[in-house]
N, C-alpha and C. Protein backbone atom coordinates (compact mmCIF):
# COMPACT_ATOMS: atom_id res chain seq x y z
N UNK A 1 7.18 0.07 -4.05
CA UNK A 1 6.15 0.87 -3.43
C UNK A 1 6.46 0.98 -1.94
N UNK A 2 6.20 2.21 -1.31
CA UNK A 2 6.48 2.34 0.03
C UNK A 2 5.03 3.16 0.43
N UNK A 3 5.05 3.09 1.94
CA UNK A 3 3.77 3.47 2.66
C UNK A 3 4.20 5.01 3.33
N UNK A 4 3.71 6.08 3.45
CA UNK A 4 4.39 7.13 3.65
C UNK A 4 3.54 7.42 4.98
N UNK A 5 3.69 8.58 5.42
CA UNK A 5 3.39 9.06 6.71
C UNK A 5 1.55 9.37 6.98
N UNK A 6 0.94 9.52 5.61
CA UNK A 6 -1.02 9.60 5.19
C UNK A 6 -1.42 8.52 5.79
N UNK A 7 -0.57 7.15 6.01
CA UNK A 7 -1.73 5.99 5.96
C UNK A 7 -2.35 6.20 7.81
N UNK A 8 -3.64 5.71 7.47
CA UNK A 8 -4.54 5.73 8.88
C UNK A 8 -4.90 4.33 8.85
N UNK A 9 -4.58 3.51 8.17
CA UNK A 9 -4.76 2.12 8.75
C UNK A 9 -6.04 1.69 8.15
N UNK A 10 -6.85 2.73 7.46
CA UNK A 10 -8.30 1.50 6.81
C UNK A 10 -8.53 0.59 5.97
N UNK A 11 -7.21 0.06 5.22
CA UNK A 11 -6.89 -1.76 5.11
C UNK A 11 -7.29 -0.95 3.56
N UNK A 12 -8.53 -0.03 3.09
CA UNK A 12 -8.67 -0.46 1.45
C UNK A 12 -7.73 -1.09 0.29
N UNK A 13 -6.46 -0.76 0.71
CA UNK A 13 -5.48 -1.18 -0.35
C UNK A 13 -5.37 -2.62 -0.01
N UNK A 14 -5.77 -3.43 0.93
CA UNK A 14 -5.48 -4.55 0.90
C UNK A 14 -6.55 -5.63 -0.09
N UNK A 15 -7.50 -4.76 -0.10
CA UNK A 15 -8.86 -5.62 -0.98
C UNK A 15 -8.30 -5.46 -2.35
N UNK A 16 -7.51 -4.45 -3.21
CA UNK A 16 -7.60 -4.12 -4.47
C UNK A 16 -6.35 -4.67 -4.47
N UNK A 17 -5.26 -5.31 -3.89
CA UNK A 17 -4.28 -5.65 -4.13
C UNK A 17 -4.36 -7.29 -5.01
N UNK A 18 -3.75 -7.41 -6.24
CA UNK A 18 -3.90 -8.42 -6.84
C UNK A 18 -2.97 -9.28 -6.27
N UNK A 19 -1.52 -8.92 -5.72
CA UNK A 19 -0.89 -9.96 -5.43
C UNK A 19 -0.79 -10.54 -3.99
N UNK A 20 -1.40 -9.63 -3.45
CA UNK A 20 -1.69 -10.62 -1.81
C UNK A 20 -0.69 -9.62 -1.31
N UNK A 21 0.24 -8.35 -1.50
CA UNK A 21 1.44 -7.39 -0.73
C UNK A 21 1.34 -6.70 0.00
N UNK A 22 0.16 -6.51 0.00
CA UNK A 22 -0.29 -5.94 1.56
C UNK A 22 -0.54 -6.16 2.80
N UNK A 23 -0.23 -6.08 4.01
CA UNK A 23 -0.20 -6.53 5.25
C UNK A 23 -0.90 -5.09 5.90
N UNK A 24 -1.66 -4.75 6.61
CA UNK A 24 -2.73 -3.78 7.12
C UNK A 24 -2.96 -4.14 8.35
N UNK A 25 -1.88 -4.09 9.43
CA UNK A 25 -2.55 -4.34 10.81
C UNK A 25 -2.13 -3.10 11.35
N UNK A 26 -2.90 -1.84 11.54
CA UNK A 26 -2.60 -0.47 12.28
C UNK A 26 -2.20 -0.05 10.24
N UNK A 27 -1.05 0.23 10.40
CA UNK A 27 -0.82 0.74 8.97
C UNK A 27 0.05 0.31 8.14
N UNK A 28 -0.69 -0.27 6.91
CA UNK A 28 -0.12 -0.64 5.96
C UNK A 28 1.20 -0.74 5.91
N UNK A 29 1.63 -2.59 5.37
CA UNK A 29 2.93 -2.52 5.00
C UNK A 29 2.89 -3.18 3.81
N UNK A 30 3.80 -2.46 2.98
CA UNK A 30 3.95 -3.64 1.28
C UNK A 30 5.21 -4.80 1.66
N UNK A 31 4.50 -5.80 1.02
CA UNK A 31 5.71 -6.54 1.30
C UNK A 31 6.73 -6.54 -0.29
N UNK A 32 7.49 -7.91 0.22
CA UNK A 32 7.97 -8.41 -1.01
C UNK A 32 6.79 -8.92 -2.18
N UNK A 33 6.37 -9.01 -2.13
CA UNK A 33 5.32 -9.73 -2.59
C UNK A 33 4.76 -8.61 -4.23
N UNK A 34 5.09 -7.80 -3.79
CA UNK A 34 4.58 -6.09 -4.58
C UNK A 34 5.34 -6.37 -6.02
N UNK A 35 4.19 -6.02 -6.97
CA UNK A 35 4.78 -6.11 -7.80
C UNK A 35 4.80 -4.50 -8.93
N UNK A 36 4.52 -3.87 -7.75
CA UNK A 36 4.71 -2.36 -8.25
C UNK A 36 3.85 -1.94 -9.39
N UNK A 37 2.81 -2.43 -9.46
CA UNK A 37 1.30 -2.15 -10.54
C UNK A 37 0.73 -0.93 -10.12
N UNK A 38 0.69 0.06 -9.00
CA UNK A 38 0.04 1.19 -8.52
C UNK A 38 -1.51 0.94 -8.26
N UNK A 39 -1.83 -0.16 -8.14
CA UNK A 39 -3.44 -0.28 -8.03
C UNK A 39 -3.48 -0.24 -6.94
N UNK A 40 -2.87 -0.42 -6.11
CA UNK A 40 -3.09 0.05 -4.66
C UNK A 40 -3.42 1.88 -4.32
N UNK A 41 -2.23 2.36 -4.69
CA UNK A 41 -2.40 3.66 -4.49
C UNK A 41 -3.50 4.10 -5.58
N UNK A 42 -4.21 3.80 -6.12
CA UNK A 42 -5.04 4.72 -7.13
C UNK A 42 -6.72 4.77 -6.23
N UNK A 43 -6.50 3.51 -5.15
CA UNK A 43 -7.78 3.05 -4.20
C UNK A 43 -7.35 3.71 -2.65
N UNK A 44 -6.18 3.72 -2.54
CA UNK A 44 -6.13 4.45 -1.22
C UNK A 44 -6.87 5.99 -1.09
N UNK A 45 -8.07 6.21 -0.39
CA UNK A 45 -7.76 7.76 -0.11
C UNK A 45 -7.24 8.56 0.36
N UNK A 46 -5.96 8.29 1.08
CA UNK A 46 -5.37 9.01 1.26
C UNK A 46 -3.80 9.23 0.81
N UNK A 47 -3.67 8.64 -0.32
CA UNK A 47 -2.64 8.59 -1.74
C UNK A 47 -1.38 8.06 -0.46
N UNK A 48 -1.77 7.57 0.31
CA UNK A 48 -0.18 6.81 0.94
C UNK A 48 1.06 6.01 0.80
N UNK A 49 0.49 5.54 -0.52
CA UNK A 49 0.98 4.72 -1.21
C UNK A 49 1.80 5.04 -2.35
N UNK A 50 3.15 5.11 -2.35
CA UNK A 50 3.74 5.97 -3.32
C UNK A 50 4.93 4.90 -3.95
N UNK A 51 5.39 5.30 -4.92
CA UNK A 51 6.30 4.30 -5.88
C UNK A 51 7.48 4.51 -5.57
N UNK A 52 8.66 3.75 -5.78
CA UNK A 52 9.59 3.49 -5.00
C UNK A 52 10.29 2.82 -3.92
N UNK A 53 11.16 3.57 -3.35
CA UNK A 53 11.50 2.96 -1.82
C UNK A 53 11.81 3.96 -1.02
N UNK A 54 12.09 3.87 0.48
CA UNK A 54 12.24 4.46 1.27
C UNK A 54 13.80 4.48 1.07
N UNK A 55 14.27 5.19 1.11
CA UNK A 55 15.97 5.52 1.16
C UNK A 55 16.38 6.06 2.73
């Protein structure tokens, strides 16, 4: 999962995250920690949260 250019920083994905992979200070970062479930992005409103990686 990678964080794309939408995020504004309002942390929601960090509450719905089951494995603790979110880091939210200014804007969202996934860590290692991600275990690529999409429950993050299905709570973000502003779909920032997208599958994959950054290449």
């Amino acid at each position: 999962m990678y964080v794309n250019s939408n995020c504004v920083g309002c942390s929601q994905c960090v509450a719905f995250c089951k494995h603790g992979a979110i880091i939210a200070k200014g804007r969202a970062t996934i860590t290692d920690k991600c275990k690529e479930c999409g429950v993050c992005n299905s709570y973000c409103p502003m779909k920032a949260i997208q599958p994959g990686q950054v290449v």
